[in-house]
Structures are given as structure tokens and as C-alpha cells.
N, C-alpha and C. Protein backbone atom coordinates (compact mmCIF):
# COMPACT_ATOMS: atom_id res chain seq x y z
N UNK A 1 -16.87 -58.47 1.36
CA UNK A 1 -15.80 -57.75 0.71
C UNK A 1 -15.96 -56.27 1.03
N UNK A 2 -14.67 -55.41 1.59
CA UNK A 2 -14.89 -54.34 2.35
C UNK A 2 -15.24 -53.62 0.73
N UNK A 3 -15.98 -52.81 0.73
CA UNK A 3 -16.46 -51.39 -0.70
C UNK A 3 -17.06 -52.55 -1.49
N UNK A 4 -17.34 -53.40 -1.61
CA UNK A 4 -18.23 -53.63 -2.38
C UNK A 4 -19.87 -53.01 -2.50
N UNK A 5 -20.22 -52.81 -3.80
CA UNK A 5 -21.28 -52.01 -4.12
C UNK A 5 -22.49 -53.24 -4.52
N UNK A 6 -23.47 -52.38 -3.85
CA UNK A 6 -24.78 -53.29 -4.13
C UNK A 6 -24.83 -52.95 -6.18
N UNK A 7 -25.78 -53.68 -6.93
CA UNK A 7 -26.15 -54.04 -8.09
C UNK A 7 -27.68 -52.99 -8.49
N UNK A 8 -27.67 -52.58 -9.22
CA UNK A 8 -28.72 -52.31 -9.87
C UNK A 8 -29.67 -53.37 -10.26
N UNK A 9 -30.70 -52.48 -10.43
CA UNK A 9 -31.65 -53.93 -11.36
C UNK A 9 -31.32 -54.18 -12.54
N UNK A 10 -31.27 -53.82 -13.16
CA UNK A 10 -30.65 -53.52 -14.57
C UNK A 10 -29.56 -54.73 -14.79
N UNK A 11 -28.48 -54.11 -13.71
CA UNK A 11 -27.07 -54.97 -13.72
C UNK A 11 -27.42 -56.29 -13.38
N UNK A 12 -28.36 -56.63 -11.89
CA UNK A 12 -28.92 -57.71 -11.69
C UNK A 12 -29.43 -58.82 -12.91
N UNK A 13 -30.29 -58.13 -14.00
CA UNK A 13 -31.38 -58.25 -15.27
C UNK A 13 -29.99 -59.17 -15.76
N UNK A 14 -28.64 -58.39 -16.58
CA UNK A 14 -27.55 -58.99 -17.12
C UNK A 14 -26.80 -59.90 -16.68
N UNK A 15 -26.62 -59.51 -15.67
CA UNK A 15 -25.77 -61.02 -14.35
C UNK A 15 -26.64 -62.34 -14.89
N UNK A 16 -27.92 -61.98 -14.26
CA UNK A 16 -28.92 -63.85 -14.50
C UNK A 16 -28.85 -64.49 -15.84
N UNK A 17 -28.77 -63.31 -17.04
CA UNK A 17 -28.36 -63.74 -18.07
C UNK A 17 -27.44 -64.71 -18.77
N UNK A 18 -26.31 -63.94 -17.96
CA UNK A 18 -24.99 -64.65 -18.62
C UNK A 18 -23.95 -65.28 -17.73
N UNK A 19 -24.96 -65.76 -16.64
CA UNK A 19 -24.18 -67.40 -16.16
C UNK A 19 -24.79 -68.22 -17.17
N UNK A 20 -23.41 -69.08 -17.56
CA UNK A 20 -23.29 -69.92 -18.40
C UNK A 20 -22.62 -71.45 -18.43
N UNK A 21 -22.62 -72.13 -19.00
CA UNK A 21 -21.86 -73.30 -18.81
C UNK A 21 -23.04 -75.06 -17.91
N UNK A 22 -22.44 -75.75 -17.41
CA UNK A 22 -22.95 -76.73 -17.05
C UNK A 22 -23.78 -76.45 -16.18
N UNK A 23 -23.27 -75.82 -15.14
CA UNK A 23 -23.57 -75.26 -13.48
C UNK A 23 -24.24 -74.12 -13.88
N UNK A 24 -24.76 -73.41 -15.30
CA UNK A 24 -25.53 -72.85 -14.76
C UNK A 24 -26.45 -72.31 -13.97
N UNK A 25 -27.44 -73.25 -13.98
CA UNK A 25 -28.48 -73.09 -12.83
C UNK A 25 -27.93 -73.47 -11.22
N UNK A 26 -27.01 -73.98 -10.59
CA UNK A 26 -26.46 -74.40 -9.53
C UNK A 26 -25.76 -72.61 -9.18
N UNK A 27 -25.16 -71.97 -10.20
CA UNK A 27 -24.63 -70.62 -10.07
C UNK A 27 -25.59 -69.58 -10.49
N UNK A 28 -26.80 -69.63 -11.12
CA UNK A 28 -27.71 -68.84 -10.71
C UNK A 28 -28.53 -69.10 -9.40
N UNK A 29 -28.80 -70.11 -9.50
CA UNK A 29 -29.64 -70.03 -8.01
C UNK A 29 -28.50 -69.33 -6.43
N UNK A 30 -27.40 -69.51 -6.66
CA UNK A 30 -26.58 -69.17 -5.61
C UNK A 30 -26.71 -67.38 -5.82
N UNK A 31 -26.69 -66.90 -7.05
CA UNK A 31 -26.75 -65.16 -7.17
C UNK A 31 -28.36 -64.80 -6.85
N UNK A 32 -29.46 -65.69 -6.98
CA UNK A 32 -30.45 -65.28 -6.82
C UNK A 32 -31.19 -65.62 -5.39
N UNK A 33 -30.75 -66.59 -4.76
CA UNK A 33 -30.27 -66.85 -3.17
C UNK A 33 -30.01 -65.74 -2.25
N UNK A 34 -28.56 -65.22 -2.95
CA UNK A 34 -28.07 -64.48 -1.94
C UNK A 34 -28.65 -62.95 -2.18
N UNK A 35 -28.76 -62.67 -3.44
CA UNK A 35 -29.66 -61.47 -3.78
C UNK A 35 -31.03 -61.27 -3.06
N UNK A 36 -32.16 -62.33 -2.67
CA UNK A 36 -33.18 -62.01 -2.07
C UNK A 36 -33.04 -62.99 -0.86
N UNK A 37 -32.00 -63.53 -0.08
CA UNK A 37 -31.90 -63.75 1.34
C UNK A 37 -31.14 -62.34 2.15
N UNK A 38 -29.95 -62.10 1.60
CA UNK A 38 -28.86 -61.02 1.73
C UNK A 38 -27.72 -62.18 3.36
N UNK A 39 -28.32 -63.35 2.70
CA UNK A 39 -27.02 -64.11 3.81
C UNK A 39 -25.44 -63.79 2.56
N UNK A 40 -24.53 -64.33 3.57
CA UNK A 40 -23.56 -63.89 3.40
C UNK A 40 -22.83 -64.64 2.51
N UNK A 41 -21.76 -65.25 2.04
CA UNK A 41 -21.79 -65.96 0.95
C UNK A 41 -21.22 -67.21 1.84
N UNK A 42 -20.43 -67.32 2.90
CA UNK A 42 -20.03 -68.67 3.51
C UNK A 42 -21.29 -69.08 4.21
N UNK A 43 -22.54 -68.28 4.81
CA UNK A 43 -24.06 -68.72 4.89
C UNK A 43 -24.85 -69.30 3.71
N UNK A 44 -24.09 -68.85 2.81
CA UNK A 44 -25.08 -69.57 1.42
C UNK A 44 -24.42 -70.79 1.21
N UNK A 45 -23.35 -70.77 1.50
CA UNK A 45 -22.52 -71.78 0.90
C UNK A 45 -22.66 -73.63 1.72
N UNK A 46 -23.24 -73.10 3.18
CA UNK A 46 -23.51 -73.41 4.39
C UNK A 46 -24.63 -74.54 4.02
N UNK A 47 -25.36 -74.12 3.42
CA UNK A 47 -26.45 -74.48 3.27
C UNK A 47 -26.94 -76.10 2.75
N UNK A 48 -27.87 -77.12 2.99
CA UNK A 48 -28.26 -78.15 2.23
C UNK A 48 -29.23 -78.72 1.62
N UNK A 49 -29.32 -79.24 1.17
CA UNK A 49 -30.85 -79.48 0.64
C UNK A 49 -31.65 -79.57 1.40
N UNK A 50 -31.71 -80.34 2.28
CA UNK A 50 -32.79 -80.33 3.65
C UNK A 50 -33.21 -78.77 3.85
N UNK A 51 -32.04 -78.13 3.79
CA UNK A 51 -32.12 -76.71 4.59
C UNK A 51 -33.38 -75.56 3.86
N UNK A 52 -33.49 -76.18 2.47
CA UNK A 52 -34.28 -75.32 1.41
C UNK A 52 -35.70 -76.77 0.61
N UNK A 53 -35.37 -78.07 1.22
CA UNK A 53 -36.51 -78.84 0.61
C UNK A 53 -36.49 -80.17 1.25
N UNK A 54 -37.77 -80.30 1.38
CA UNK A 54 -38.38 -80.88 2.59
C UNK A 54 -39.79 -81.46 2.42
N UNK A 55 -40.15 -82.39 2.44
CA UNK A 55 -41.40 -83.10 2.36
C UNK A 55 -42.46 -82.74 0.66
N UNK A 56 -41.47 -83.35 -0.58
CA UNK A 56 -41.62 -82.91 -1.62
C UNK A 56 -42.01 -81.34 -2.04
N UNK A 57 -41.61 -80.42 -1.32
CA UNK A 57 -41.42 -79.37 -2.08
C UNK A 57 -40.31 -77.79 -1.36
N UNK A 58 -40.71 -77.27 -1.80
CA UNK A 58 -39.69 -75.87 -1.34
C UNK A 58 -40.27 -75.64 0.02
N UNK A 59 -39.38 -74.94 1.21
CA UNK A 59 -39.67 -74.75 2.06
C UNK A 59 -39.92 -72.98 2.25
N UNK A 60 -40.75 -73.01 2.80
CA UNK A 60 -41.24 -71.46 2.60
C UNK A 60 -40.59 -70.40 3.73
N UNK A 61 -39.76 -71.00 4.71
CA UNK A 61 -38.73 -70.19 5.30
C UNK A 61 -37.31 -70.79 5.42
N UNK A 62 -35.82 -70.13 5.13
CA UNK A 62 -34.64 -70.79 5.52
C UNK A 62 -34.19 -70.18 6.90
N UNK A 63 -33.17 -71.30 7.23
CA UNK A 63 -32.91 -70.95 8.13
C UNK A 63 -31.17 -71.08 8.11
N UNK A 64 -30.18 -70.38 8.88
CA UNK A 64 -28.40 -70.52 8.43
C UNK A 64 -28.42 -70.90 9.54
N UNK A 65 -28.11 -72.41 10.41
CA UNK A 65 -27.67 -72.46 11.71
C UNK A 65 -26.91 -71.54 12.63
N UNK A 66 -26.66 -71.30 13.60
CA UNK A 66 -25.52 -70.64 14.27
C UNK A 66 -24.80 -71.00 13.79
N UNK A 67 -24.18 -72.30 13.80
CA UNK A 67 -22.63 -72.54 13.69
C UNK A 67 -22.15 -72.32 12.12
N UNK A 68 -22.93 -71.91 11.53
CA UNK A 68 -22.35 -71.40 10.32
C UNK A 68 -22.67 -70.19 9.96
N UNK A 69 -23.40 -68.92 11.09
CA UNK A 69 -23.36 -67.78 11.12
C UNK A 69 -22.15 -66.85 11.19
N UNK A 70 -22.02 -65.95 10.82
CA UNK A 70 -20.69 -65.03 10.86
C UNK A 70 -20.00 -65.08 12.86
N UNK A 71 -20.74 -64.69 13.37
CA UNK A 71 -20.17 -64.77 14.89
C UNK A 71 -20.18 -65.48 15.55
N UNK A 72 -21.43 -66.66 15.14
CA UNK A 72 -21.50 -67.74 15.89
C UNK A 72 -22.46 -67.33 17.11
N UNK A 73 -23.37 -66.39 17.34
CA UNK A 73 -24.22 -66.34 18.47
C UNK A 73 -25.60 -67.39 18.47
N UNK A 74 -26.03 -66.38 17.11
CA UNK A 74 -27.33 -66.84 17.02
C UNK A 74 -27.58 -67.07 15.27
N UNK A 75 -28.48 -68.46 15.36
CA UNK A 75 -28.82 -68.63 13.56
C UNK A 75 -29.48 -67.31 13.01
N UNK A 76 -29.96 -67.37 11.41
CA UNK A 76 -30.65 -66.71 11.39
C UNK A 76 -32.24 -67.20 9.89
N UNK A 77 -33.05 -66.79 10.47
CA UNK A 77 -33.97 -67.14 9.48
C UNK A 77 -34.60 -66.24 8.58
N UNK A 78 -34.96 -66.15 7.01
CA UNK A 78 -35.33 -65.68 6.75
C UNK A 78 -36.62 -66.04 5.64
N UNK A 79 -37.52 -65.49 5.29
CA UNK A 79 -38.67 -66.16 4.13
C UNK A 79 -37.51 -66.14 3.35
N UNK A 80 -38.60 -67.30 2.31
CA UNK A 80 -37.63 -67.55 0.81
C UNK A 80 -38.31 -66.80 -0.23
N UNK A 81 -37.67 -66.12 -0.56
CA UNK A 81 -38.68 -65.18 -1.80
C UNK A 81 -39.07 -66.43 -3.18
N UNK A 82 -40.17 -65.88 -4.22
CA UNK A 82 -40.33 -66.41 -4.92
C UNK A 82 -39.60 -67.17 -6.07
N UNK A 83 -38.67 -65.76 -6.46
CA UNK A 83 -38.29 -66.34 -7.73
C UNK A 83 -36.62 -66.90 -6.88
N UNK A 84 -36.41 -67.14 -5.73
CA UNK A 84 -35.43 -67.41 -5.20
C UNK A 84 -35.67 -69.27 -5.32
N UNK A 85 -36.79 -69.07 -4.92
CA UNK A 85 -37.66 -70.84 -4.70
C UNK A 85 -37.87 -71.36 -5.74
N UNK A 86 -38.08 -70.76 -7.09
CA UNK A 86 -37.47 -70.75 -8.26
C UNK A 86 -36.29 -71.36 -8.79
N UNK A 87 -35.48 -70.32 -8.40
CA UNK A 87 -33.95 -71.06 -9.18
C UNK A 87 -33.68 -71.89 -8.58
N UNK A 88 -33.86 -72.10 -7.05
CA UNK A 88 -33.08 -72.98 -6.19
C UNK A 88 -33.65 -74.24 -6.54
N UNK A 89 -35.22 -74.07 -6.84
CA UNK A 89 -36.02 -75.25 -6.83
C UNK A 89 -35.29 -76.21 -8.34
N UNK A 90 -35.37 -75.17 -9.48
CA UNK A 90 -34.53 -75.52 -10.78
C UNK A 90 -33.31 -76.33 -10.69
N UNK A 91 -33.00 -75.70 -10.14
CA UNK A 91 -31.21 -76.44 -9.60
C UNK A 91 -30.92 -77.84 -8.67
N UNK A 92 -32.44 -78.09 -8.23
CA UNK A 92 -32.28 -79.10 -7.26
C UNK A 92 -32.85 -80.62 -8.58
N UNK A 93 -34.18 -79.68 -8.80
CA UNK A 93 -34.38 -80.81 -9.96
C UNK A 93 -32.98 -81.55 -10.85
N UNK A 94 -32.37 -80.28 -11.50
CA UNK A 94 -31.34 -80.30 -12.55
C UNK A 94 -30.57 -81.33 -11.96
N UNK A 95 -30.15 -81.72 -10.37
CA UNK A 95 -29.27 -82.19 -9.72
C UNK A 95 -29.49 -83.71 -9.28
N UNK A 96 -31.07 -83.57 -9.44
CA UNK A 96 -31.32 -85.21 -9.29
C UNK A 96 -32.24 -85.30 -7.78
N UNK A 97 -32.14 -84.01 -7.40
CA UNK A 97 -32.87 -84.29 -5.44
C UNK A 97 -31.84 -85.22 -5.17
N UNK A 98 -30.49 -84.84 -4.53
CA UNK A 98 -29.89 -85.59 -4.04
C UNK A 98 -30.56 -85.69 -2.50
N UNK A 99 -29.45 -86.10 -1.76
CA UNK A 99 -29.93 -86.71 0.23
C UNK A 99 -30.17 -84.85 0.51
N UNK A 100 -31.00 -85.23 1.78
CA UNK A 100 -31.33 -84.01 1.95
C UNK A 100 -29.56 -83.61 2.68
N UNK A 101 -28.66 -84.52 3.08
CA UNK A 101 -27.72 -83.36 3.41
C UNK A 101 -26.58 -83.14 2.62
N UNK A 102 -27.11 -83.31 1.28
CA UNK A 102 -26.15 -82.98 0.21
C UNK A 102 -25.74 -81.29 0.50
N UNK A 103 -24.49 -80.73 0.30
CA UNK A 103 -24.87 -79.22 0.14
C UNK A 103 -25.50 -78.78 -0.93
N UNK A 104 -26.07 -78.02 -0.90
CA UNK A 104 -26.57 -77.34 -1.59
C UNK A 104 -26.06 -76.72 -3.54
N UNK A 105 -24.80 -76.22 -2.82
CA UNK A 105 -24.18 -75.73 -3.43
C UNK A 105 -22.60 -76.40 -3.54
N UNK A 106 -23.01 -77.56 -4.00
CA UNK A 106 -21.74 -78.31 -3.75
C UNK A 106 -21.05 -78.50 -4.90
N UNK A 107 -19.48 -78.44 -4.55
CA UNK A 107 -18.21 -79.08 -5.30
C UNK A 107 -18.25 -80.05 -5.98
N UNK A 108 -17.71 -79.31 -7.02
CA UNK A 108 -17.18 -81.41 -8.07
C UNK A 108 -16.10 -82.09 -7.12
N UNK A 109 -15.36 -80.74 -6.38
CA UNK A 109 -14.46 -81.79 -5.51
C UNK A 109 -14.75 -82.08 -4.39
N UNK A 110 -14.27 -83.35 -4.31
CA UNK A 110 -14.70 -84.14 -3.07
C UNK A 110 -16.13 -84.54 -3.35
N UNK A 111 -16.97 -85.55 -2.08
CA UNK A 111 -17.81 -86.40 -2.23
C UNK A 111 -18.95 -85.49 -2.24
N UNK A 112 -19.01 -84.54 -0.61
CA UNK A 112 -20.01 -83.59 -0.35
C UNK A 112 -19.26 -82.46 0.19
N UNK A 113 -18.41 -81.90 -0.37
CA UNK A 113 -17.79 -80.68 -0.16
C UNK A 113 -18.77 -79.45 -0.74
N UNK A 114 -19.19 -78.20 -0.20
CA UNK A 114 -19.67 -76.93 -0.62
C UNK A 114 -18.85 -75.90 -1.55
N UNK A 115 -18.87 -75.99 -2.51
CA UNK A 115 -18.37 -74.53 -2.88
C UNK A 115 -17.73 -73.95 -1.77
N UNK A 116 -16.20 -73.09 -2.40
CA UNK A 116 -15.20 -72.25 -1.45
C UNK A 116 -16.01 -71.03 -1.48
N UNK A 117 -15.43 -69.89 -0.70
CA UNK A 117 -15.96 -68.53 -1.12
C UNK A 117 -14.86 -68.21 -2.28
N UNK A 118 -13.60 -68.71 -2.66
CA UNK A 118 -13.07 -68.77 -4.18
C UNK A 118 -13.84 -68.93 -5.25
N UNK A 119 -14.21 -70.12 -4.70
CA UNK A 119 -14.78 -71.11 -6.27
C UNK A 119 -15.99 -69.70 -6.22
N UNK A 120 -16.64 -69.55 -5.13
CA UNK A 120 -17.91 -68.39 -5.86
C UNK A 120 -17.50 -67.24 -5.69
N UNK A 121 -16.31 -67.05 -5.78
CA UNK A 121 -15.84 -65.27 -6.54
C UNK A 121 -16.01 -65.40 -7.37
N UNK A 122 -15.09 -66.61 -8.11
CA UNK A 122 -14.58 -66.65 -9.58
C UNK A 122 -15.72 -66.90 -10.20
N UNK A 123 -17.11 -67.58 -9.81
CA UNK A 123 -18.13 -67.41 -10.83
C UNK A 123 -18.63 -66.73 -10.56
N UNK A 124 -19.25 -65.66 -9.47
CA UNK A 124 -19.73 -64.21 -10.12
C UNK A 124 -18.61 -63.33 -10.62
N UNK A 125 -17.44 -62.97 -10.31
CA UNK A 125 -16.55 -62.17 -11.03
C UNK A 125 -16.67 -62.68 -12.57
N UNK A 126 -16.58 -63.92 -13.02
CA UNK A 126 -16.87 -64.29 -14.54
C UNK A 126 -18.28 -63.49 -15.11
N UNK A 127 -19.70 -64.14 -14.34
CA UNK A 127 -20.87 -63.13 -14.44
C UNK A 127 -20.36 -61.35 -15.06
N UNK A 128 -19.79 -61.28 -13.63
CA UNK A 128 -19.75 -59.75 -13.63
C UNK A 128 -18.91 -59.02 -14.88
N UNK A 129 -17.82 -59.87 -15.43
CA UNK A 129 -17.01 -59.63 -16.45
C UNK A 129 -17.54 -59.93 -17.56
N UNK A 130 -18.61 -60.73 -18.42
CA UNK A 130 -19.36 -61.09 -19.02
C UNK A 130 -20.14 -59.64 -19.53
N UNK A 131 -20.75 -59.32 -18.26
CA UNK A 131 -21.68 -58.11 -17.92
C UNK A 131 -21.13 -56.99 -18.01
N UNK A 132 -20.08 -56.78 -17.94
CA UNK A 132 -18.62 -55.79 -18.06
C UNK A 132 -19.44 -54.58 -17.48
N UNK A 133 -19.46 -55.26 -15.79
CA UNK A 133 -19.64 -54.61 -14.94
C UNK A 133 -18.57 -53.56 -14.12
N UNK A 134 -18.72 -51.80 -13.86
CA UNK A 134 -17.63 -51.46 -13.05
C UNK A 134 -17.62 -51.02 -11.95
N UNK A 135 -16.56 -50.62 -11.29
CA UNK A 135 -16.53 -50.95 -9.80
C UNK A 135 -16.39 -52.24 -8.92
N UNK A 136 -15.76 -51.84 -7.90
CA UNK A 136 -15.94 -52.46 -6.88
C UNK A 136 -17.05 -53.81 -6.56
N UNK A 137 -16.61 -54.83 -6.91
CA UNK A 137 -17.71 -56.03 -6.87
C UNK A 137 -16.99 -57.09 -6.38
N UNK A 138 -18.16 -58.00 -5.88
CA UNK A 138 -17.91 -59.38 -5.06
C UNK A 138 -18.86 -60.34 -4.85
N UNK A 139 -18.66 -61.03 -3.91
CA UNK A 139 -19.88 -61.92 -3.09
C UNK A 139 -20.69 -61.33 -2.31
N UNK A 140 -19.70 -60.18 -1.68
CA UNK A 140 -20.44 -59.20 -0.88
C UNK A 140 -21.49 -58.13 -1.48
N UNK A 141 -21.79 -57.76 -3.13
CA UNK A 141 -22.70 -57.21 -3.92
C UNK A 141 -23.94 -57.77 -3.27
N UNK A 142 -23.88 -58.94 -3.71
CA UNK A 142 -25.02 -59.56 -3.24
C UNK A 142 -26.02 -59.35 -1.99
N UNK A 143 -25.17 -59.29 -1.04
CA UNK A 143 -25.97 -58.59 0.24
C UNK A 143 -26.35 -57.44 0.33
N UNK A 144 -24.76 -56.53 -0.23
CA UNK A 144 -24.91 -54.98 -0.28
C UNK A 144 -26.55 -54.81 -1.71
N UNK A 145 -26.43 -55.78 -2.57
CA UNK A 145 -28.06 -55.42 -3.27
C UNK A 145 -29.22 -55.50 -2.34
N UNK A 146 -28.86 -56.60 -1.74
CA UNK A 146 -30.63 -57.32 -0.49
C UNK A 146 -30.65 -56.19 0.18
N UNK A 147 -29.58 -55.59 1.26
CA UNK A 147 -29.69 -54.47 2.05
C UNK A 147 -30.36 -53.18 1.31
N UNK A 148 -30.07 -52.86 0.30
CA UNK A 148 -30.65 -51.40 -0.48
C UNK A 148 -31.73 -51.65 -0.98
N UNK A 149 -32.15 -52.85 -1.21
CA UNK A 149 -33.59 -53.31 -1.89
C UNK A 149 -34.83 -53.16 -0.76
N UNK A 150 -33.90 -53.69 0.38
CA UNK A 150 -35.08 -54.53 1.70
C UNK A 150 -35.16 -52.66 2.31
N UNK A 151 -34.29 -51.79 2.36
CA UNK A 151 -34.42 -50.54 3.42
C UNK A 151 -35.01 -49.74 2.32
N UNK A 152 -34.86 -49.53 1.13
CA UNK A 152 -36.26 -48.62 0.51
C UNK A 152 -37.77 -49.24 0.68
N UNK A 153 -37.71 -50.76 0.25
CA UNK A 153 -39.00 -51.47 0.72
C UNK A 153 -39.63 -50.92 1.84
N UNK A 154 -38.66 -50.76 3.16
CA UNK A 154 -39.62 -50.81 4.39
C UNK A 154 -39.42 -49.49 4.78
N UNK A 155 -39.08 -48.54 3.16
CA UNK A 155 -40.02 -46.71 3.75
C UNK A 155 -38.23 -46.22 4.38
N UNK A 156 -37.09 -47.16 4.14
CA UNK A 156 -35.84 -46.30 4.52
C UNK A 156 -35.64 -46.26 6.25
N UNK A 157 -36.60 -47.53 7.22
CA UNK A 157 -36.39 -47.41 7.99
C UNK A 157 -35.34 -48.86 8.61
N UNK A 158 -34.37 -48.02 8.93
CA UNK A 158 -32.89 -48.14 9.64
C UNK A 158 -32.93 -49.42 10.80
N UNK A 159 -33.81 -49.72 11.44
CA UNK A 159 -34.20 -50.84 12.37
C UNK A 159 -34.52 -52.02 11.94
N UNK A 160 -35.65 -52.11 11.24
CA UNK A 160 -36.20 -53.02 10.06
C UNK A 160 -35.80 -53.73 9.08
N UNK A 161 -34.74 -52.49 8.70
CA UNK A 161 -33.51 -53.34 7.79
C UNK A 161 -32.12 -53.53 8.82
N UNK A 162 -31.78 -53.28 9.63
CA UNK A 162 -30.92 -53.91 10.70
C UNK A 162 -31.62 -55.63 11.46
N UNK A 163 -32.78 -55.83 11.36
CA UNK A 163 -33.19 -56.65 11.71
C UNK A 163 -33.32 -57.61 10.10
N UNK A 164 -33.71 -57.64 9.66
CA UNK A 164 -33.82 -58.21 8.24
C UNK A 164 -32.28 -58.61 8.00
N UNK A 165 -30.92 -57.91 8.20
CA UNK A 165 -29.91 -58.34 7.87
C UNK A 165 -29.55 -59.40 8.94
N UNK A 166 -29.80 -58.94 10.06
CA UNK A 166 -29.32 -59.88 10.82
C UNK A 166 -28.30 -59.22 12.08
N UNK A 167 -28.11 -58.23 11.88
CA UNK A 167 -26.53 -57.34 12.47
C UNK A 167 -27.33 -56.72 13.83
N UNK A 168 -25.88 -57.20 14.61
CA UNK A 168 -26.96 -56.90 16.12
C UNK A 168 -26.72 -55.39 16.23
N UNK A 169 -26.09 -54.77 15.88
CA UNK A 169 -25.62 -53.09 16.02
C UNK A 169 -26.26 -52.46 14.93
N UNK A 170 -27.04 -51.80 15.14
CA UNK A 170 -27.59 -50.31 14.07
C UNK A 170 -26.65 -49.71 13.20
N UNK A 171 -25.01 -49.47 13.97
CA UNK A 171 -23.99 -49.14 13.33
C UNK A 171 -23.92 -49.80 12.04
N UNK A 172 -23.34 -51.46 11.72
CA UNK A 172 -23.36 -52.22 10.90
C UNK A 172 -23.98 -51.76 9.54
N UNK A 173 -25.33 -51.70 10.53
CA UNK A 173 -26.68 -51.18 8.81
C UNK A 173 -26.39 -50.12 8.36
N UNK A 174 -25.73 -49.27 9.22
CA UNK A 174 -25.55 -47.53 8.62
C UNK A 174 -24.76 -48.09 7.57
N UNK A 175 -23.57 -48.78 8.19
CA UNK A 175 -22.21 -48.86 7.06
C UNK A 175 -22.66 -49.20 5.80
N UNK A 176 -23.75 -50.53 6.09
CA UNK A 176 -23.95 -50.81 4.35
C UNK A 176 -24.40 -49.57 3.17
N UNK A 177 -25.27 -49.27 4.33
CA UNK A 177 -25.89 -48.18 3.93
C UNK A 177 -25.16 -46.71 3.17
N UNK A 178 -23.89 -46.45 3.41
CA UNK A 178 -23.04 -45.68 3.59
C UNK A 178 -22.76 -45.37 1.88
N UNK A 179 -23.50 -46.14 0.65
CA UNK A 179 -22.59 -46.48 -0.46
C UNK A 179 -23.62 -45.45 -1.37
N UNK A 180 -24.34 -45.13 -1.11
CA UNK A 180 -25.04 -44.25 -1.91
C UNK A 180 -24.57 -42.55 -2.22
N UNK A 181 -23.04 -42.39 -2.74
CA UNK A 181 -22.60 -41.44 -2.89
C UNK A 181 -23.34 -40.55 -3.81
N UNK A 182 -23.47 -41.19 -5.07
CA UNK A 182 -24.57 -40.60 -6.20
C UNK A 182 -25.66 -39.64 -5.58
N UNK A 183 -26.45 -40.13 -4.51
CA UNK A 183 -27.20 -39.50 -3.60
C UNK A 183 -26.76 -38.07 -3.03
N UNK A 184 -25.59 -38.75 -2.11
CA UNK A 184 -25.23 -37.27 -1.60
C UNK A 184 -24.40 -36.70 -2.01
N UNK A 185 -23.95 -36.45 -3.70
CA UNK A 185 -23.59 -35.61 -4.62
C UNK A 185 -24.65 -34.54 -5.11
N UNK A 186 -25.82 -35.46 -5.86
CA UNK A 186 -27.02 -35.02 -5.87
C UNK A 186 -27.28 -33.94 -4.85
N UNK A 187 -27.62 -34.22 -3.50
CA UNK A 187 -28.18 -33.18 -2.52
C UNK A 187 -27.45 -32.23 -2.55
N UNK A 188 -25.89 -32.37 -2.25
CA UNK A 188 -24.99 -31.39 -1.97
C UNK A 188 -25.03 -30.17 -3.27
N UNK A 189 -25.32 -31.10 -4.97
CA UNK A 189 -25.37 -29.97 -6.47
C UNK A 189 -26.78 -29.37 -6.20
N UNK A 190 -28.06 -29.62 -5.58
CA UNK A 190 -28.94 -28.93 -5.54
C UNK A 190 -29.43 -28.01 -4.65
N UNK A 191 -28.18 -28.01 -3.49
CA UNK A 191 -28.62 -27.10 -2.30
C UNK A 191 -27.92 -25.31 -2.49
């Protein structure tokens, strides 16, 4: 989503809170997924059980095939963070360990249909309205959080987190990067 703004921790803290309802855990693990993978939300959506569990337990790296990458060149892999292996792991129990090529994140409709990128607006926009969150928000938060989390982590360097996202152009990473106005208000009132 073009201007969407990455999440605070804070805001993050309230979001995990107040998914609610049946699917809870099936719609937290998808915000806490995409929060510490920073795949995209039709890459999350992509996804199957096999893809995250495998020989009775969590798999300690994912991977998004090409053909369900944004351009279609190349897949992409990333570690699974902890508390990601966590919810996801929660959600699989909750679900029964279906076949490993159940999706992941799958629909009441149809047999093995995935979640739309609709169906997961409307439950983080619910989250986010719950949270009576403002600004500019989406599916795309989610990444825009992983991106601002992963480039202070690695010291603010611009390569590292271009590689971590996945984006073959340096340009790309600037853009995400681009949202920290607060910042350069700040510099500009103290110079």
C-alpha cells in the first residue's frame, strides 16, 4: 500500500492484543509473520504448512517460492524469528496440523483457498480500528515495521537492509525508508 507507515512498538504491543474472535490466532500469527519476516502480504498469504512445519516441528528458515514472489525472478528466504514460530506454531496446533499443503493461512471459503489480500485488510484494518490507530495503514505496515526494525538493527546500514527485504535496487530501500518525517522535522527545528 503506497504511504503506508511502519507501526511502533507500542502500536504493535495493542494490535496483538485485540485480534479477536475465532481466527484469532490464525490472524495473529499472519500480523506477527509478516511483522518479523517483512514478506509481503500476497507472500504471506502464499504460504503452507509444509512451508513453515516439517518433520514434527517449526522450521527454522522460510522460504516464498518465486512463483509467488512479487516479480517472479527469484524466491526468497528468510530465518523465522522466535516469537513468529510462536504464533504460527499456536495457530497450526489450534488448526489440527492439517496436510502439509494446506495454506497456511487459509479461507473458510472453498476447500484450500488462502486468504485474499481483502479478507487480510479487513482484519488488520479491524485490529487497527480496535487500536484506534492514525494514519495511513495497511498490509503494507507490516513490512514498512520489519524494514525500520531490521535497518536500525544492522547500525542504519542501507545494503543489509536492501538485502534482508529482498529488493534488487538500493532505490526501493531508500523509499521505504523515506517515512521518517518526525526525524527530519527534528533535525531541520535543531539546526
Amino acid at each position: 500500500m503506497k504511504g503506508a507507515r511502519p507501526l511502533s512498538t507500542a502500536e504493535v504491543d495493542d494490535v496483538c492484543r485485540l485480534f479477536e474472535g475465532r481466527y484469532r490466532k490464525r490472524n495473529l500469527a499472519l500480523f506477527i509473520l509478516g511483522l518479523k519476516s517483512g514478506f509481503r502480504i500476497s507472500e504471506l498469504l502464499s504460504l503452507r504448512i509444509g512451508d513453515v512445519y516439517g518433520h514434527g516441528r517449526m522450521v527454522d528458515q522460510v522460504t516464498v517460492r518465486r512463483a509467488n514472489m512479487k516479480k517472479k525472478i527469484e524466491g526468497r528466504t528468510i530465518v523465522l524469528h522466535p516469537s513468529a514460530k510462536e504464533a504460527v506454531e499456536a495457530w497450526i496446533a489450534e488448526s489440527g496440523f492439517p496436510s502439509p499443503e494446506t495454506f497456511l493461512f487459509r479461507s473458510r471459503k472453498g476447500e484450500n483457498s488462502p486468504l485474499t489480500r481483502q479478507q487480510a485488510w479487513s482484519i488488520l484494518d479491524g485490529a487497527f480500528n480496535r487500536a484506534e490507530l492514525q494514519g495511513q495503514l495497511g498490509c503494507h505496515s507490516m513490512r514498512k515495521t520489519f524494514c525500520a526494525r531490521v535497518h536500525e538493527a544492522l547500525g542504519r546500514d542501507l545494503l543489509k537492509t536492501q538485502r534482508a527485504l529482498g529488493h534488487k535496487c538500493v532505490s526501493s530501500t531508500a523509499a521505504y525508508l523515506s517515512f521518517n518525517e518526525a526525524e527530519i522535522s527534528e533535525a531541520v527545528l535543531s539546526i
